[in-house]
C-alpha atoms as a PDB file:
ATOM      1  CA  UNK A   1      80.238  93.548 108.831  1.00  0.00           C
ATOM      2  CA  UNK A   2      83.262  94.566 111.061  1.00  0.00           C
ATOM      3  CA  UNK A   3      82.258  98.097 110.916  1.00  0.00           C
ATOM      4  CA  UNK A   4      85.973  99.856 110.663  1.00  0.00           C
ATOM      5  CA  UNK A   5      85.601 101.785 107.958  1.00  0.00           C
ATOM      6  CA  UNK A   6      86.277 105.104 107.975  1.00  0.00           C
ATOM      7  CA  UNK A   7      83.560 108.050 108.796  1.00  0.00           C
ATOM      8  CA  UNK A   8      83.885 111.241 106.646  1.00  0.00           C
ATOM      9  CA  UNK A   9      82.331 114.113 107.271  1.00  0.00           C
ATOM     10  CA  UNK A  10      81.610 117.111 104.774  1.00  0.00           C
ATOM     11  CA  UNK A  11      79.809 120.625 104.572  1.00  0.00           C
ATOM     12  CA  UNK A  12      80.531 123.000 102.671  1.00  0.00           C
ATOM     13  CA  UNK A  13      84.379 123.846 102.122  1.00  0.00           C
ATOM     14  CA  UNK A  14      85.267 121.399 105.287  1.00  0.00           C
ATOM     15  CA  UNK A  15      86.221 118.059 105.380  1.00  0.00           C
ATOM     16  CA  UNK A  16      87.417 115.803 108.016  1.00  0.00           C
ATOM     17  CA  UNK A  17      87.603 112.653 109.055  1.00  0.00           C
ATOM     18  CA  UNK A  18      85.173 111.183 112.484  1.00  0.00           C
ATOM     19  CA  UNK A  19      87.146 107.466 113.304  1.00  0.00           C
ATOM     20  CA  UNK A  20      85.394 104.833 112.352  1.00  0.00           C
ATOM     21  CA  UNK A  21      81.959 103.407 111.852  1.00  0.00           C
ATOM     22  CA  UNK A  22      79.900 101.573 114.540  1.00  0.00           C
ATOM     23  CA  UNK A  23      77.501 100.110 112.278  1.00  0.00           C
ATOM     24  CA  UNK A  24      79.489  96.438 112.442  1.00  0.00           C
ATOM     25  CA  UNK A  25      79.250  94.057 114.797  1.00  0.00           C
ATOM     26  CA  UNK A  26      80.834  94.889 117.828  1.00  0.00           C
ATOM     27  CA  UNK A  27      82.141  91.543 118.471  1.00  0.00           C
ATOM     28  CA  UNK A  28      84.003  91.036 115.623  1.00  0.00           C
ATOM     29  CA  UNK A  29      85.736  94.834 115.835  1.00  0.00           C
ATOM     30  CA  UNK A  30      87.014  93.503 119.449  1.00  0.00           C
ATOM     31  CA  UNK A  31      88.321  90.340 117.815  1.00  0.00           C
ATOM     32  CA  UNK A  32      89.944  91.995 115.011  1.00  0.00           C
ATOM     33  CA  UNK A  33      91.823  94.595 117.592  1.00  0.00           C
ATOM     34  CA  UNK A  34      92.585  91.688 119.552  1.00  0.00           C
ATOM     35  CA  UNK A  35      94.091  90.042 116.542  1.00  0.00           C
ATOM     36  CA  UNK A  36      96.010  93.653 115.003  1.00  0.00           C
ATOM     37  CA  UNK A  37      97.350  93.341 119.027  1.00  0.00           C
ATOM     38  CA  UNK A  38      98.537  89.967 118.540  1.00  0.00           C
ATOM     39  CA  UNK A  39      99.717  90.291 115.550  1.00  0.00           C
ATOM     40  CA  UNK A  40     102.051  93.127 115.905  1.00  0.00           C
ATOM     41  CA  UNK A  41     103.844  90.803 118.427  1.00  0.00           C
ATOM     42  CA  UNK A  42     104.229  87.642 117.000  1.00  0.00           C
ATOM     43  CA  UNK A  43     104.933  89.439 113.159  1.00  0.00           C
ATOM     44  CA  UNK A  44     107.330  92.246 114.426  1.00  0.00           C
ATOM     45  CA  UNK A  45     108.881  92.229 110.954  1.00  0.00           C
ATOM     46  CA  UNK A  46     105.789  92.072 108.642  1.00  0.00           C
ATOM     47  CA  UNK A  47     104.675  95.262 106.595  1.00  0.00           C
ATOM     48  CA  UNK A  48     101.885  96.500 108.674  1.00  0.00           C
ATOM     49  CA  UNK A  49     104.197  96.220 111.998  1.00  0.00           C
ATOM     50  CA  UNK A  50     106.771  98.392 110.462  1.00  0.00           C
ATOM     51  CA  UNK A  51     104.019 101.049 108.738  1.00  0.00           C
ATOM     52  CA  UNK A  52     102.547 101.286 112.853  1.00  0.00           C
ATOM     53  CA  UNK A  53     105.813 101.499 114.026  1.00  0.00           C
ATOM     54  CA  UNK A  54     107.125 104.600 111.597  1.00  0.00           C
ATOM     55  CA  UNK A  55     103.596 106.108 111.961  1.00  0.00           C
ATOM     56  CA  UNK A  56     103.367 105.542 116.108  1.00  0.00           C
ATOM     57  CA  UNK A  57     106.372 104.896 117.187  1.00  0.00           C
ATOM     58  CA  UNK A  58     107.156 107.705 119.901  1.00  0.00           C
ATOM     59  CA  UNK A  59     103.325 108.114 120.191  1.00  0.00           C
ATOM     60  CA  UNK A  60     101.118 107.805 123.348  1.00  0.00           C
ATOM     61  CA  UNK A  61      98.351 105.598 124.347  1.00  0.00           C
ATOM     62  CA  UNK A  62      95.658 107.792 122.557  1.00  0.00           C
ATOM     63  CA  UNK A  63      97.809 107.292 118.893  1.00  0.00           C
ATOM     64  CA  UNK A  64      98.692 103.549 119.539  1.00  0.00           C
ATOM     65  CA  UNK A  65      95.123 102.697 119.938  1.00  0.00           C
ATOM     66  CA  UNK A  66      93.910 104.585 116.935  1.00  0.00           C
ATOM     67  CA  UNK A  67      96.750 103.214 115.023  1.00  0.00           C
ATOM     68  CA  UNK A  68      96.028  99.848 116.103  1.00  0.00           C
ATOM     69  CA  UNK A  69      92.345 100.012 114.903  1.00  0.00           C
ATOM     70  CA  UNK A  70      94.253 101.482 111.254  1.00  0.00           C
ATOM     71  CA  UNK A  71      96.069  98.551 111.639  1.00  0.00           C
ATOM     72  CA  UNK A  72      93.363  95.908 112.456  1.00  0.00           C
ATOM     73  CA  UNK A  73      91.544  97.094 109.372  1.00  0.00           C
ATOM     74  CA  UNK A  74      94.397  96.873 106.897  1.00  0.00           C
ATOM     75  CA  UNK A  75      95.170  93.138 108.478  1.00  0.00           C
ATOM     76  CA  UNK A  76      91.332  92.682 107.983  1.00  0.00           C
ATOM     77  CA  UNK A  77      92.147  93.268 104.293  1.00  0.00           C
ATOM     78  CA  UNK A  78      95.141  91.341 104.154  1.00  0.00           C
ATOM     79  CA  UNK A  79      93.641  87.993 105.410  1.00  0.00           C
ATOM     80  CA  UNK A  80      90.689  88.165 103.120  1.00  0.00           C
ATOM     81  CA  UNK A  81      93.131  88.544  99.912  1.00  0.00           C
ATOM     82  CA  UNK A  82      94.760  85.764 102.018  1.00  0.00           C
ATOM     83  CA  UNK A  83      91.847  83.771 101.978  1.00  0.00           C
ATOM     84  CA  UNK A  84      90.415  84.636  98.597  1.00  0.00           C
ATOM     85  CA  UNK A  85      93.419  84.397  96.697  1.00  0.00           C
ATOM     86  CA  UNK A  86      95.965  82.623  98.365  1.00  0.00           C
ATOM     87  CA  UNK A  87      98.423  85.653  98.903  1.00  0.00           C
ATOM     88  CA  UNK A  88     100.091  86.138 102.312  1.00  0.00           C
ATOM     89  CA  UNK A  89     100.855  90.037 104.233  1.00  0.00           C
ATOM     90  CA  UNK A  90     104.326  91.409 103.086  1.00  0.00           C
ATOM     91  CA  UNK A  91     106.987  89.664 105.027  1.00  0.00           C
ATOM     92  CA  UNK A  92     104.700  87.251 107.262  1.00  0.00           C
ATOM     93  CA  UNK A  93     106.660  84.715 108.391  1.00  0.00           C
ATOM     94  CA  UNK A  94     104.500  81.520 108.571  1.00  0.00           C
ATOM     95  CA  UNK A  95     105.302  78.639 111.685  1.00  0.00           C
ATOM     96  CA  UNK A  96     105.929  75.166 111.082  1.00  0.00           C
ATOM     97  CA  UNK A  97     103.046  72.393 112.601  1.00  0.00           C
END
């Protein structure tokens, strides 16, 4: 439904990789960019913050936004387990009410 899944592409001996799908709703693959965004800066220390920031780090604009959609997928993942199962991202820190 959110459409970031990868896109591979393959003939013959080649094989790359195109971005991501556009088949989802565009909507929701706004919203879950807008949440990766938000994210990153209220959970600084949380497992996909640090894997953007060793993979990005001294990147430009072009690599922080395709890392962010990496990043908006994997958190994507993470709140469904979160929701399914009960078990939080790696070193989310949760606020009190």
């Amino acid at each position: 439904m959110a459409g970031v899944t990868p896109t591979p592409y393959q003939s013959g001996e080649s094989a790359r990789e195109q971005g991501i799908t556009k088949a989802g709703n565009r909507h929701v693959r706004w919203m879950t960019t807008e949440l990766a965004w938000s994210w990153l800066r209220y959970q600084p220390e949380s497992v996909l913050s640090c894997w953007l920031r060793e993979r990005c780090g001294s990147g430009g604009k072009r690599l922080r936004r395709l890392g962010i959609v990496a990043v908006a997928r994997k958190l994507l993942m993470a709140l469904w387990r979160c929701l399914t199962s009960g078990v939080l991202p790696e070193r989310a820190v949760l606020k009190e009410a």
